[in-house]
N, C-alpha and C. Protein backbone atom coordinates (compact mmCIF):
# COMPACT_ATOMS: atom_id res chain seq x y z
N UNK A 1 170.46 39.14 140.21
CA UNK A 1 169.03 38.90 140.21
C UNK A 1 168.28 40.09 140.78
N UNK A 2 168.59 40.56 141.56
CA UNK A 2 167.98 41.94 142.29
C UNK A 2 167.84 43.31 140.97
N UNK A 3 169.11 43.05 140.35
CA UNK A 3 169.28 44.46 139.51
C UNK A 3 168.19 44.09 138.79
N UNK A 4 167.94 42.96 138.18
CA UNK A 4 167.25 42.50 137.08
C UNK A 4 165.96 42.90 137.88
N UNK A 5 165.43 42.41 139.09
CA UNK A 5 164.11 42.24 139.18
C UNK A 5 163.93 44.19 139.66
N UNK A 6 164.75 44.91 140.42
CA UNK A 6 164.77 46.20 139.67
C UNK A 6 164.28 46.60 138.87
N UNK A 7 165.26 46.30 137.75
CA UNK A 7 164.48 46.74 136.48
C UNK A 7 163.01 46.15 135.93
N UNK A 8 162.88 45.25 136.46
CA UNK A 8 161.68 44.61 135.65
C UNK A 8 160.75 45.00 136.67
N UNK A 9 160.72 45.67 137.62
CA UNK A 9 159.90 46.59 138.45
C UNK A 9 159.77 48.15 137.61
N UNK A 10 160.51 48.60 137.15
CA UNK A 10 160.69 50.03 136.52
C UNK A 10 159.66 49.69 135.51
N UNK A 11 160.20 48.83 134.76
CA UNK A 11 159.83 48.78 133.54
C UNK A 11 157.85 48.35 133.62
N UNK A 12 157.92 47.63 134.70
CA UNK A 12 156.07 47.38 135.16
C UNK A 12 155.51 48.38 135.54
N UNK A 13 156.40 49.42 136.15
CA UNK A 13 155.67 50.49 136.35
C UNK A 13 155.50 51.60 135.57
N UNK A 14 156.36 51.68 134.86
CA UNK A 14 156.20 52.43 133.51
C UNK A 14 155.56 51.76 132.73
N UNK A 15 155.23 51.13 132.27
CA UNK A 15 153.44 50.64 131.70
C UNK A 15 152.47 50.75 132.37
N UNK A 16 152.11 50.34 133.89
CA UNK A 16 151.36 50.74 134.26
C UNK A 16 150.79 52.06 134.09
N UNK A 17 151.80 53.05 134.31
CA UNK A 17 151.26 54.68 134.14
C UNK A 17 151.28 55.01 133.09
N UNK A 18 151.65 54.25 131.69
CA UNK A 18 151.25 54.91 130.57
C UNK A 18 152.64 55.54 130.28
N UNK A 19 153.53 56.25 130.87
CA UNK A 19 154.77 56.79 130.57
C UNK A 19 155.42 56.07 129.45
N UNK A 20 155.68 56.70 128.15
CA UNK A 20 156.27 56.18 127.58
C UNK A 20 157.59 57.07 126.86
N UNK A 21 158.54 56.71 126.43
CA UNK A 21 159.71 58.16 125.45
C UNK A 21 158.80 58.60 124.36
N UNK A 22 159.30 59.84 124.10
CA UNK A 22 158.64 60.37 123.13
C UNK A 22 158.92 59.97 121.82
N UNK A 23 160.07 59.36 121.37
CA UNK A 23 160.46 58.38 120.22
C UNK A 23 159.23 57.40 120.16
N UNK A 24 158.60 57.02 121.69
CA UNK A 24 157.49 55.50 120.99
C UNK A 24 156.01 56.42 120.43
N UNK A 25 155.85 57.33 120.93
CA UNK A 25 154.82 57.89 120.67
C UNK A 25 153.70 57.97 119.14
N UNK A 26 154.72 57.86 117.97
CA UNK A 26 154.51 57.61 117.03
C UNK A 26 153.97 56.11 116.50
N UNK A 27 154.46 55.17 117.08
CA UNK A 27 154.26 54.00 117.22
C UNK A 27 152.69 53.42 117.36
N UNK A 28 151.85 54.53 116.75
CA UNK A 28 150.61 53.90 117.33
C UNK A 28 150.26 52.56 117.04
N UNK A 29 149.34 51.72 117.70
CA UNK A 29 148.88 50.92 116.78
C UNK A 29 149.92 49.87 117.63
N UNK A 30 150.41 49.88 118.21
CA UNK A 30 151.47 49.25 119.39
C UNK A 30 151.61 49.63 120.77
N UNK A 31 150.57 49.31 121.38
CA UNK A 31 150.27 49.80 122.88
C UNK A 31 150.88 48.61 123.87
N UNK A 32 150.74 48.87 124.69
CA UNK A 32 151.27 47.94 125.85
C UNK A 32 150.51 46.82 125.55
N UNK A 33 150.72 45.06 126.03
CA UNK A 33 150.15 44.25 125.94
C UNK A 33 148.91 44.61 126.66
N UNK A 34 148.64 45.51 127.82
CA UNK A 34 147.70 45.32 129.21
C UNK A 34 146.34 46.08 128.05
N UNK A 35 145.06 45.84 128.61
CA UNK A 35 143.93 46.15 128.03
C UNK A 35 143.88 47.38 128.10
N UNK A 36 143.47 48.16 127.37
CA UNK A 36 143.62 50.08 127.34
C UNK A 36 144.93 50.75 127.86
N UNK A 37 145.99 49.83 127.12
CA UNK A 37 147.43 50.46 127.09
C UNK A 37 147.74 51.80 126.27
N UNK A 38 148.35 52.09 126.78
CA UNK A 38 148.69 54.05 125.97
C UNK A 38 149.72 53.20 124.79
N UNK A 39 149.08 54.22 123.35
CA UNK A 39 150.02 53.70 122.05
C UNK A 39 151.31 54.20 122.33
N UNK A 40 152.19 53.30 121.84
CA UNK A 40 153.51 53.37 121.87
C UNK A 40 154.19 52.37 123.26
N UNK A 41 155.23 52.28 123.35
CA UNK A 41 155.92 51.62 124.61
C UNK A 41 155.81 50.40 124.15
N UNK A 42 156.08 49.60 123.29
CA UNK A 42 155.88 48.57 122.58
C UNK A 42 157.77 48.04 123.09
N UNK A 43 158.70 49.70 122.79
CA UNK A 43 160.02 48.87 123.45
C UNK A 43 160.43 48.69 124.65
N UNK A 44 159.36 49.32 125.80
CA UNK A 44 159.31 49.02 127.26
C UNK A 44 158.75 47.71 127.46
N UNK A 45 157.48 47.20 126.65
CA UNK A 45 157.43 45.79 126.74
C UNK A 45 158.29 45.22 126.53
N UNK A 46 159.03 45.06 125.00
CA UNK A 46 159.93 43.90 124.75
C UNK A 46 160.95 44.32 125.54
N UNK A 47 161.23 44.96 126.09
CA UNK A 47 162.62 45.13 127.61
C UNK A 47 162.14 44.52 128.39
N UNK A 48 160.52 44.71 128.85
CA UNK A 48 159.79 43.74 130.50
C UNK A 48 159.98 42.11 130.08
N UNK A 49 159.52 42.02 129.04
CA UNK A 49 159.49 40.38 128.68
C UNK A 49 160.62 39.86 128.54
N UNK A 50 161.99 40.38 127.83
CA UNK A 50 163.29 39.95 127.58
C UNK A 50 163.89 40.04 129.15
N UNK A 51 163.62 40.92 129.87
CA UNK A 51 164.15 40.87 131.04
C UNK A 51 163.92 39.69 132.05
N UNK A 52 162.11 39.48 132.02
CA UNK A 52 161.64 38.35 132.75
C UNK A 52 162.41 36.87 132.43
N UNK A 53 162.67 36.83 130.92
CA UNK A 53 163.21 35.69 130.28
C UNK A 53 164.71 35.42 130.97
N UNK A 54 165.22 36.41 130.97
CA UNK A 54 166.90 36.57 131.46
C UNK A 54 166.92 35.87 132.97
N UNK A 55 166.08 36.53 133.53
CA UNK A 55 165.66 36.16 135.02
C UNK A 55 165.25 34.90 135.13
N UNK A 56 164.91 34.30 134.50
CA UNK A 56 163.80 32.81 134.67
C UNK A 56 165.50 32.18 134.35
N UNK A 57 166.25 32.37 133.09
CA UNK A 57 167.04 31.54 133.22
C UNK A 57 168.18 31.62 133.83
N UNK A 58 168.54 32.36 134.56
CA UNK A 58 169.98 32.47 135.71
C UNK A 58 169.46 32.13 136.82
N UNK A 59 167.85 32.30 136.90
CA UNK A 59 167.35 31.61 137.74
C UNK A 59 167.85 29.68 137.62
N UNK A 60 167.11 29.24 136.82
CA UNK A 60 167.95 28.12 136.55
C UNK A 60 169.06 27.62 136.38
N UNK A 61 169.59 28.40 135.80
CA UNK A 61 171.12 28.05 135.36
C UNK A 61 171.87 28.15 137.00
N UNK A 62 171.41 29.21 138.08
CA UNK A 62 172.37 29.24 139.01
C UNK A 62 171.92 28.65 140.36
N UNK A 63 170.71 27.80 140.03
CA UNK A 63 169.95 27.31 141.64
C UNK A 63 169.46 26.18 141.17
N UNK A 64 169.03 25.94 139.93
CA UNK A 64 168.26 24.78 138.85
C UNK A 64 166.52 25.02 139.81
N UNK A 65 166.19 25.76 140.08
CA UNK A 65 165.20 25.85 141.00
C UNK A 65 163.94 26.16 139.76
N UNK A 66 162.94 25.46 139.47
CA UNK A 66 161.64 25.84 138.51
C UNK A 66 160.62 26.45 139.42
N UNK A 67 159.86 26.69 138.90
CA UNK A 67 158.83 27.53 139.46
C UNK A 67 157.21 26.84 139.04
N UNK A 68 156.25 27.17 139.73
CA UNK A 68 155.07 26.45 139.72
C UNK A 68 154.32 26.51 138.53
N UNK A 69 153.73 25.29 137.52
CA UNK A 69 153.55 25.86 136.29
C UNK A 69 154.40 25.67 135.36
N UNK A 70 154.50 25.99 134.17
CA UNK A 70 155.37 25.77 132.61
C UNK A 70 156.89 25.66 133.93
N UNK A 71 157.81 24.96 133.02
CA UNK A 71 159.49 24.93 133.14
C UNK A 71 159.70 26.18 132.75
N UNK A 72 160.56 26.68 133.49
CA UNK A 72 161.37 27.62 133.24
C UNK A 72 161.82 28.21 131.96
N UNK A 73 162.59 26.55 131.49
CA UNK A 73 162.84 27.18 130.43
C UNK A 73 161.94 27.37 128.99
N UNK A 74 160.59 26.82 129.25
CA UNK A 74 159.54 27.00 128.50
C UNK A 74 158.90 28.79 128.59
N UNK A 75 158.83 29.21 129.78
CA UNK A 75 158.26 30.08 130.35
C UNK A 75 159.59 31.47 129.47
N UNK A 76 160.91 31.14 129.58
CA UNK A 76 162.31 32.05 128.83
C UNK A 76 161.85 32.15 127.73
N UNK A 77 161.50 30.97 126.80
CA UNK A 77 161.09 31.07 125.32
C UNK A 77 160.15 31.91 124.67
N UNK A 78 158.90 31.73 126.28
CA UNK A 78 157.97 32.24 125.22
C UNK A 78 158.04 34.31 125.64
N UNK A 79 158.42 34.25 126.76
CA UNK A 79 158.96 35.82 126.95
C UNK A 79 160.26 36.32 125.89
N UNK A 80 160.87 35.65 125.41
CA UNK A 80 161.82 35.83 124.43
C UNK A 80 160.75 36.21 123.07
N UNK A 81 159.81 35.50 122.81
CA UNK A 81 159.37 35.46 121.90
C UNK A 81 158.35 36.22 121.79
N UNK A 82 158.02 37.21 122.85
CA UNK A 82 157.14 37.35 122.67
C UNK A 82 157.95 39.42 122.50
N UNK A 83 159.08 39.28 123.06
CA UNK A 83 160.01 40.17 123.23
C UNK A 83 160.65 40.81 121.79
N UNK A 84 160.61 39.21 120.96
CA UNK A 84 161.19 39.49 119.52
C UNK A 84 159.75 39.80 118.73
N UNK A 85 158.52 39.89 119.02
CA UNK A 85 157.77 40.01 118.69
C UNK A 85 157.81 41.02 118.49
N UNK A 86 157.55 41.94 119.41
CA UNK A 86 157.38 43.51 119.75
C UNK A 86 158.58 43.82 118.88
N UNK A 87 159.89 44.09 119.11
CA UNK A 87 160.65 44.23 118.39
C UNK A 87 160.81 44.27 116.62
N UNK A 88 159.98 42.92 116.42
CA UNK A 88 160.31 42.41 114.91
C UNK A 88 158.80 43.97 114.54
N UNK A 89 157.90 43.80 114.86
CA UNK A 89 156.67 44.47 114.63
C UNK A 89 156.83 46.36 114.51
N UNK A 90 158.36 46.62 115.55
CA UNK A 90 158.13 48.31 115.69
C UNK A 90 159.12 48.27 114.46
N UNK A 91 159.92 47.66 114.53
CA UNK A 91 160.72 48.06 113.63
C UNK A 91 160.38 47.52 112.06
N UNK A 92 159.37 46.63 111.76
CA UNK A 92 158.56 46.75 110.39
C UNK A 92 157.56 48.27 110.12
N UNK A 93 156.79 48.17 111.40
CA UNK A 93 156.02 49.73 111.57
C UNK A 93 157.09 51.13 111.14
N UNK A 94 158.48 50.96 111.75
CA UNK A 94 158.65 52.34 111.63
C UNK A 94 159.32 52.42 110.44
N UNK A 95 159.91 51.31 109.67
CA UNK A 95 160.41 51.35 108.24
C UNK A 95 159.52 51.45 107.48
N UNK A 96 157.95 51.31 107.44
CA UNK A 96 156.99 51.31 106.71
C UNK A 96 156.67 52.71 106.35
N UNK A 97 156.97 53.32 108.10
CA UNK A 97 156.41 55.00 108.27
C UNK A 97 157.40 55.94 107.56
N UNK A 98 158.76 55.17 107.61
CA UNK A 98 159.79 55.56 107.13
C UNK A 98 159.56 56.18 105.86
N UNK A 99 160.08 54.49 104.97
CA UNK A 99 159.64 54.57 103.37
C UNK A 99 158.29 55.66 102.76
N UNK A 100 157.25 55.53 103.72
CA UNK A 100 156.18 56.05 103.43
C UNK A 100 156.51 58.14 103.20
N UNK A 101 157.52 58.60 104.52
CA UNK A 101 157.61 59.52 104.20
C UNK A 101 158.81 60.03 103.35
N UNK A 102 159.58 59.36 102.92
CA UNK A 102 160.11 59.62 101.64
C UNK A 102 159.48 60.96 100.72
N UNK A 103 160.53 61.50 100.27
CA UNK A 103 159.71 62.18 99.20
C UNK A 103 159.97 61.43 97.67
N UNK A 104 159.52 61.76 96.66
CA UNK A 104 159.59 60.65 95.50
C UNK A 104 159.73 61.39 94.15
C-alpha cells in the first residue's frame, strides 16, 4: 500500500507540473483531467486512476475497511473506467494520427 500510494503521489505530481514524456506530447487534444492541463499525459492519468483503483481494492480485500462516501468497490470501477477511458481514447487518437500519416 505505501509503494502504491508512492506512486500515486509521483504520478499527482507530475500532472500537477505539467511534466509530461515526450511520446505524450503529440497527443494533443488529451490533457490532464485538471482544468488548464498541459496536452498530452493522458497515460499519466490513466496510471493515477488505475493506480487509485488498485489501492481502493487491497484496501478492501485486505482490511474490508470502506471509506466515507461511494463503496469502495464502486469508487475501483469508476477509476478503472475512467483509466480505460484515457487509454481506449490515446490509442484511437494515435492510430488515427497513424493511418493519417501513411503515405498512399
Amino acid at each position: 500500500m505505501e509503494l502504491l500510494k508512492a506512486v500515486e503521489g509521483t504520478l499527482a505530481e507530475s500532472i500537477d507540473s505539467g511534466v509530461v514524456e515526450d511520446h505524450d506530447h503529440h497527443v494533443l487534444g488529451l490533457p490532464s483531467g485538471l482544468e488548464g492541463g498541459a496536452p498530452g499525459g493522458a497515460r499519466i492519468e490513466a496510471a493515477l486512476h488505475a493506480i487509485v483503483a488498485a489501492r481502493h481494492l487491497i484496501q478492501q480485500a485486505a482490511h474490508g475497511v470502506e471509506l466515507s462516501g461511494l463503496p469502495i468497490l464502486e469508487r475501483a470501477q469508476k477509476n478503472l473506467a475512467i483509466a480505460g477511458g484515457y487509454v481506449a481514447t490515446t490509442w484511437t487518437t494515435e492510430l488515427s494520427q497513424h493511418v493519417n500519416r501513411r503515405p498512399r
